[in-house]
N, C-alpha and C. Protein backbone atom coordinates (compact mmCIF):
# COMPACT_ATOMS: atom_id res chain seq x y z
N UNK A 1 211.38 -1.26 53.03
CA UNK A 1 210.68 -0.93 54.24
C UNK A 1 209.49 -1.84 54.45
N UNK A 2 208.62 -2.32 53.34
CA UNK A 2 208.19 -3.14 53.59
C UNK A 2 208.40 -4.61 54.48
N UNK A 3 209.71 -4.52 54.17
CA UNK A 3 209.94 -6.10 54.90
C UNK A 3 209.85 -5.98 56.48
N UNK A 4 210.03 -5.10 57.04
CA UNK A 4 209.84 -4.44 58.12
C UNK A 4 208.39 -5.26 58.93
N UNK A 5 207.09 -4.39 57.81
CA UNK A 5 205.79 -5.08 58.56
C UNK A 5 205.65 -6.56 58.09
N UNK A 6 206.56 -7.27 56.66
CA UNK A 6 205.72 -8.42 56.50
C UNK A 6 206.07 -9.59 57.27
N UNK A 7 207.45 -8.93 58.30
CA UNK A 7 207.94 -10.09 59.36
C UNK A 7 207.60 -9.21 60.50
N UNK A 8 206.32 -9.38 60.32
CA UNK A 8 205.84 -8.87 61.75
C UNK A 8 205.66 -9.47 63.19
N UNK A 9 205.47 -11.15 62.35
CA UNK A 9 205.92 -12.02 64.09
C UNK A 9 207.21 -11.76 64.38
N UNK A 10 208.19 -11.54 63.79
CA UNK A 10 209.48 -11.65 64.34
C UNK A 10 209.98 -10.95 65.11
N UNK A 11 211.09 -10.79 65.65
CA UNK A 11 211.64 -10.13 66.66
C UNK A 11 211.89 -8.77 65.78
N UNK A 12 211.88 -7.54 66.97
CA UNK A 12 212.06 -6.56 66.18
C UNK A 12 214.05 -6.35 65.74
N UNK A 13 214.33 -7.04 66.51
CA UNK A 13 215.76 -7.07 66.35
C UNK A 13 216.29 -7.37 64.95
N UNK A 14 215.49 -8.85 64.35
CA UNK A 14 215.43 -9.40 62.96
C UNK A 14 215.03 -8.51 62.43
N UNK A 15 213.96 -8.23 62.41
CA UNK A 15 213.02 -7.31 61.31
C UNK A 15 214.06 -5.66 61.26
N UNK A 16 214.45 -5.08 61.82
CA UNK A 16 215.70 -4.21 61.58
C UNK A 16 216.85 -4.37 60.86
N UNK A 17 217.50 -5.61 61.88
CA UNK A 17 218.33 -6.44 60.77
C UNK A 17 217.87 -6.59 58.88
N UNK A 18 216.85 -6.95 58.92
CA UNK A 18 216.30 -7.24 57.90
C UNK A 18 216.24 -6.19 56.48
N UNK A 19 216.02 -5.25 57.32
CA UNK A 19 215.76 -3.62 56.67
C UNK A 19 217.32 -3.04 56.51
N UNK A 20 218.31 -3.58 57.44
CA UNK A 20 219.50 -2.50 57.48
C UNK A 20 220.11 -3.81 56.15
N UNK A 21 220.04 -4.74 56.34
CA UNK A 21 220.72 -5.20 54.76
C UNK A 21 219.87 -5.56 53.75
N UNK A 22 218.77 -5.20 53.86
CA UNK A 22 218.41 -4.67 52.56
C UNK A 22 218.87 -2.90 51.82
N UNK A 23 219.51 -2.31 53.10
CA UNK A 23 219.83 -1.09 52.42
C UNK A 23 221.32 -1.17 52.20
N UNK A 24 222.11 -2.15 53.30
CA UNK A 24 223.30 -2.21 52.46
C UNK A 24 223.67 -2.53 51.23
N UNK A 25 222.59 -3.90 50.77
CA UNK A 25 222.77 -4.37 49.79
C UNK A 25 222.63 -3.60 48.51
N UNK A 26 221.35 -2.64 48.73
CA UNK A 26 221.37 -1.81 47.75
C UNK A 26 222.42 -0.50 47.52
N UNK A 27 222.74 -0.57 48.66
CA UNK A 27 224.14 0.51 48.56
C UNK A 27 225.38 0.20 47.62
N UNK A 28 225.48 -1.32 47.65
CA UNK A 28 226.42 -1.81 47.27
C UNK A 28 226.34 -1.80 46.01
N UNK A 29 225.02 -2.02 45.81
CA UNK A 29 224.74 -2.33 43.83
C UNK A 29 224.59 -1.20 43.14
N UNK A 30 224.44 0.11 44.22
CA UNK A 30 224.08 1.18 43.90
C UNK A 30 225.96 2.07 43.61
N UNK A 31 226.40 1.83 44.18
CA UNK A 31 228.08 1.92 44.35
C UNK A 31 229.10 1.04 43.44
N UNK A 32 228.25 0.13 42.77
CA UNK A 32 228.71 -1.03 41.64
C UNK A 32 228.98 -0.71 39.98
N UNK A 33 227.49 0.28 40.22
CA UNK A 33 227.09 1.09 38.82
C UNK A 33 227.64 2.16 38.77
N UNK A 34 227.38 2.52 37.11
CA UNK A 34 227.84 3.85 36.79
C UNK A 34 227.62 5.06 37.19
N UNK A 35 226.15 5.00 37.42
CA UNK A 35 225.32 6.10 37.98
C UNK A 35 225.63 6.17 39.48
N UNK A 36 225.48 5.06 39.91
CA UNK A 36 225.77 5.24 41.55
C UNK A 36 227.25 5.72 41.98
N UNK A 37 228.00 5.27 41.12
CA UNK A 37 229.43 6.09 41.25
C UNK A 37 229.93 7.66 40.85
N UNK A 38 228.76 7.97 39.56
CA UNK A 38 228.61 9.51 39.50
C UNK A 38 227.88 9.94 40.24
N UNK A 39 226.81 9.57 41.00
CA UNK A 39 226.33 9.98 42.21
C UNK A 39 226.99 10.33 43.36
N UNK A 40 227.89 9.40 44.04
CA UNK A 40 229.37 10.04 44.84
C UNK A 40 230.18 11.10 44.37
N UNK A 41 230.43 11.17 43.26
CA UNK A 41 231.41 11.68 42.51
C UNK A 41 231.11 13.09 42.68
N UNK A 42 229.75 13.55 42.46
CA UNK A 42 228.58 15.12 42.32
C UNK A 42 228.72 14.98 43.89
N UNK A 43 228.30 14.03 44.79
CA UNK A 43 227.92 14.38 46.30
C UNK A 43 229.21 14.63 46.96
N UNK A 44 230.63 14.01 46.38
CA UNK A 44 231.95 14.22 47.12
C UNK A 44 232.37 15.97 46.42
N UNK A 45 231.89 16.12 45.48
CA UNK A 45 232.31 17.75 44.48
C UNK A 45 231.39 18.43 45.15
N UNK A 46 230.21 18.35 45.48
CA UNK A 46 229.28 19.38 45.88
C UNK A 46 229.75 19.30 47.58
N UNK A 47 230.28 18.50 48.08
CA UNK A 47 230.82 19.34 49.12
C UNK A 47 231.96 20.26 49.31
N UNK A 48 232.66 19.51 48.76
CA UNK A 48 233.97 20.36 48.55
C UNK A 48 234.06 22.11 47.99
N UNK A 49 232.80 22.25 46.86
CA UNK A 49 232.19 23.22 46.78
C UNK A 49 231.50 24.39 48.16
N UNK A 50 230.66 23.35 48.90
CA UNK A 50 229.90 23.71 50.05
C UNK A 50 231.05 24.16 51.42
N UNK A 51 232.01 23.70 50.90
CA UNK A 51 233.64 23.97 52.17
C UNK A 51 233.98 25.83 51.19
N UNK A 52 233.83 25.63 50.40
CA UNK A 52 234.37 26.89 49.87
C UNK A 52 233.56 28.01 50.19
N UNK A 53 232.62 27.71 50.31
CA UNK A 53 231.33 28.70 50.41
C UNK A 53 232.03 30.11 51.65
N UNK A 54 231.59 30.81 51.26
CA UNK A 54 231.70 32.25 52.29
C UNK A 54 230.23 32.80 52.15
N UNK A 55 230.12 32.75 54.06
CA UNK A 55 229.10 33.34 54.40
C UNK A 55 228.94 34.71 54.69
N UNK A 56 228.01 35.46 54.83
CA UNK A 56 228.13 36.68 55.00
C UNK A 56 227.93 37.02 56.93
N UNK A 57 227.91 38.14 57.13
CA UNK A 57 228.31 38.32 58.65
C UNK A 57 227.41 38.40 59.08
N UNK A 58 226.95 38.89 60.24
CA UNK A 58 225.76 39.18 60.85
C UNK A 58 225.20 40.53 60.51
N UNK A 59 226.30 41.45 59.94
CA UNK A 59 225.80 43.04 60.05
C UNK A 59 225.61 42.91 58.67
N UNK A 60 225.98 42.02 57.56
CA UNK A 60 226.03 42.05 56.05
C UNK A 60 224.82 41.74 55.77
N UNK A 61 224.36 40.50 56.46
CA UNK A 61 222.99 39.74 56.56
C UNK A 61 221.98 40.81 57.23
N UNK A 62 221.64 41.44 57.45
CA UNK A 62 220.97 42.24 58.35
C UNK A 62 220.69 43.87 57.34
N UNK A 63 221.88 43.56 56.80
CA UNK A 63 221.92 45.10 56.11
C UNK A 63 220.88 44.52 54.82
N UNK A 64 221.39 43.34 53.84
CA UNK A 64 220.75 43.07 52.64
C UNK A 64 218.99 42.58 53.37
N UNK A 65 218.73 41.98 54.46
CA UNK A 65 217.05 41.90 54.78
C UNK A 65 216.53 43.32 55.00
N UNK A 66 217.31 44.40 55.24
CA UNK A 66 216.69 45.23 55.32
C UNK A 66 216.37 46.10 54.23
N UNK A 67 217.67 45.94 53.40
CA UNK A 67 217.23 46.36 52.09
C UNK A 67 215.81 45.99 51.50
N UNK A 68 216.21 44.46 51.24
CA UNK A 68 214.71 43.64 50.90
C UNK A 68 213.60 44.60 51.27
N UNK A 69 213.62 44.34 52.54
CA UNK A 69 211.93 44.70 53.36
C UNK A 69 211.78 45.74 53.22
N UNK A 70 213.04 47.06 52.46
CA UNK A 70 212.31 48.29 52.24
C UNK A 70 211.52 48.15 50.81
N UNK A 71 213.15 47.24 49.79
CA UNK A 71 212.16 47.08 49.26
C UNK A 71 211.37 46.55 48.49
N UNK A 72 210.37 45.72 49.27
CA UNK A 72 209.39 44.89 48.87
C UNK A 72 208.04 46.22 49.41
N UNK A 73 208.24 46.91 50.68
CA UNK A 73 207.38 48.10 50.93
C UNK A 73 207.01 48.66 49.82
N UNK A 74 208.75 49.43 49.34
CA UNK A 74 208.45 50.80 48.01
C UNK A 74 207.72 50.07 46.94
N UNK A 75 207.88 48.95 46.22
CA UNK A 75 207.01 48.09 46.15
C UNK A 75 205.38 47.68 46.09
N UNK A 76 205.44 47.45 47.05
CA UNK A 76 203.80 47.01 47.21
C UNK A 76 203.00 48.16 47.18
N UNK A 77 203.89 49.83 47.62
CA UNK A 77 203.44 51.11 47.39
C UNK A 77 202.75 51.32 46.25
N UNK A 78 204.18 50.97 45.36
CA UNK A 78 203.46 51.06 43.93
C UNK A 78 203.01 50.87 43.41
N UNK A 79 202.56 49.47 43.43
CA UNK A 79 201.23 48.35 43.43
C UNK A 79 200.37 49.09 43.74
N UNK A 80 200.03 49.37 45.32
CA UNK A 80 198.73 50.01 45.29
C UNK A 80 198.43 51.16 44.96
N UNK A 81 199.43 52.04 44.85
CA UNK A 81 199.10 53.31 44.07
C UNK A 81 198.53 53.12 42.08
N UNK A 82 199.26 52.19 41.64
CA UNK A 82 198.92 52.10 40.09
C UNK A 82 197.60 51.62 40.36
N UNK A 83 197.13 50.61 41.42
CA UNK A 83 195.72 49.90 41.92
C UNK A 83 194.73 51.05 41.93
N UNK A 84 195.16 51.95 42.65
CA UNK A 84 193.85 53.08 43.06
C UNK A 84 194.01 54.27 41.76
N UNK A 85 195.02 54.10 41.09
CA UNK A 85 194.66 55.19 39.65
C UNK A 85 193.82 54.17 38.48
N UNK A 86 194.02 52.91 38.58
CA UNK A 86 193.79 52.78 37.54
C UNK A 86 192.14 52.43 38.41
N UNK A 87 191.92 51.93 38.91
CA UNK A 87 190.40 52.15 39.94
C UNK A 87 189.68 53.51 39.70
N UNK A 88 190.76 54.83 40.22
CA UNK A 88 189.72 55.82 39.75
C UNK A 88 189.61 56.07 38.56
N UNK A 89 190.73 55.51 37.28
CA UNK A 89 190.24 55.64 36.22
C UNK A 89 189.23 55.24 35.24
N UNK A 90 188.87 54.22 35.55
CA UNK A 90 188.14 53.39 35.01
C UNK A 90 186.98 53.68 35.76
N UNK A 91 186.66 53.54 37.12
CA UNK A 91 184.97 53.72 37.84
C UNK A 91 184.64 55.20 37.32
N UNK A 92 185.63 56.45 37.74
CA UNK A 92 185.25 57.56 37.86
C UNK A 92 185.34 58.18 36.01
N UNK A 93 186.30 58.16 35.55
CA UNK A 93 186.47 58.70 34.67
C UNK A 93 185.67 58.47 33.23
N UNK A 94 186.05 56.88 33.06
CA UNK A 94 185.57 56.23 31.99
C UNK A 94 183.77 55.39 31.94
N UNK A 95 183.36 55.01 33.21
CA UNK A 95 181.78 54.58 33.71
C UNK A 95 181.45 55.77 34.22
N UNK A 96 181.60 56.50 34.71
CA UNK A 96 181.00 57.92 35.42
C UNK A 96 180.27 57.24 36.85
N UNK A 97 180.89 56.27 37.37
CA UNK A 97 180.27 55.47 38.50
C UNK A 97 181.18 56.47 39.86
N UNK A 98 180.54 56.63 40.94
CA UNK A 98 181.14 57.81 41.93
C UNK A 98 181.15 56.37 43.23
């Protein structure tokens, strides 16, 4: 990307040019190697994976957020309820602070 600004007199036409084969080129060397070929290899499997996938419906999706959001509520209930016992335990019970 650099080469981009350091042919900055040039036409922007070149200077694109310039940038698009510098990325072919590295595609190529990148597609040459071992790694760059197990790199396709994971990105051609992880789709084929991503084709298998089953989504859930609209009423399935809807049912499990609601679950969630109850409960993350019952939840945060309990949070603040253990919050305000152990509050009055400690100010009221154990400091004698009112």
């Amino acid at each position: 990307m650099g080469a981009y600004y350091q042919f900055g007199d040039w036409l922007q036409v070149a200077r694109v040019g310039v940038v698009l084969g510098g990325v072919v080129v590295a595609a190529l060397i990148a597609l040459t190697t071992e790694a760059g070929r197990s790199a396709v290899l994971f990105a051609k499997g992880a789709n084929i994976e991503r084709q298998k996938m089953v989504w859930p419906s609209r009423r399935e999706a809807m049912q499990v957020t609601g679950v969630v959001v109850l409960m993350v509520i019952a939840f945060g209930l309990y949070l603040w309820l253990l919050d305000s016992l152990s509050f009055f335990g400690i100010y009221d019970l154990i400091l004698g602070v009112s």
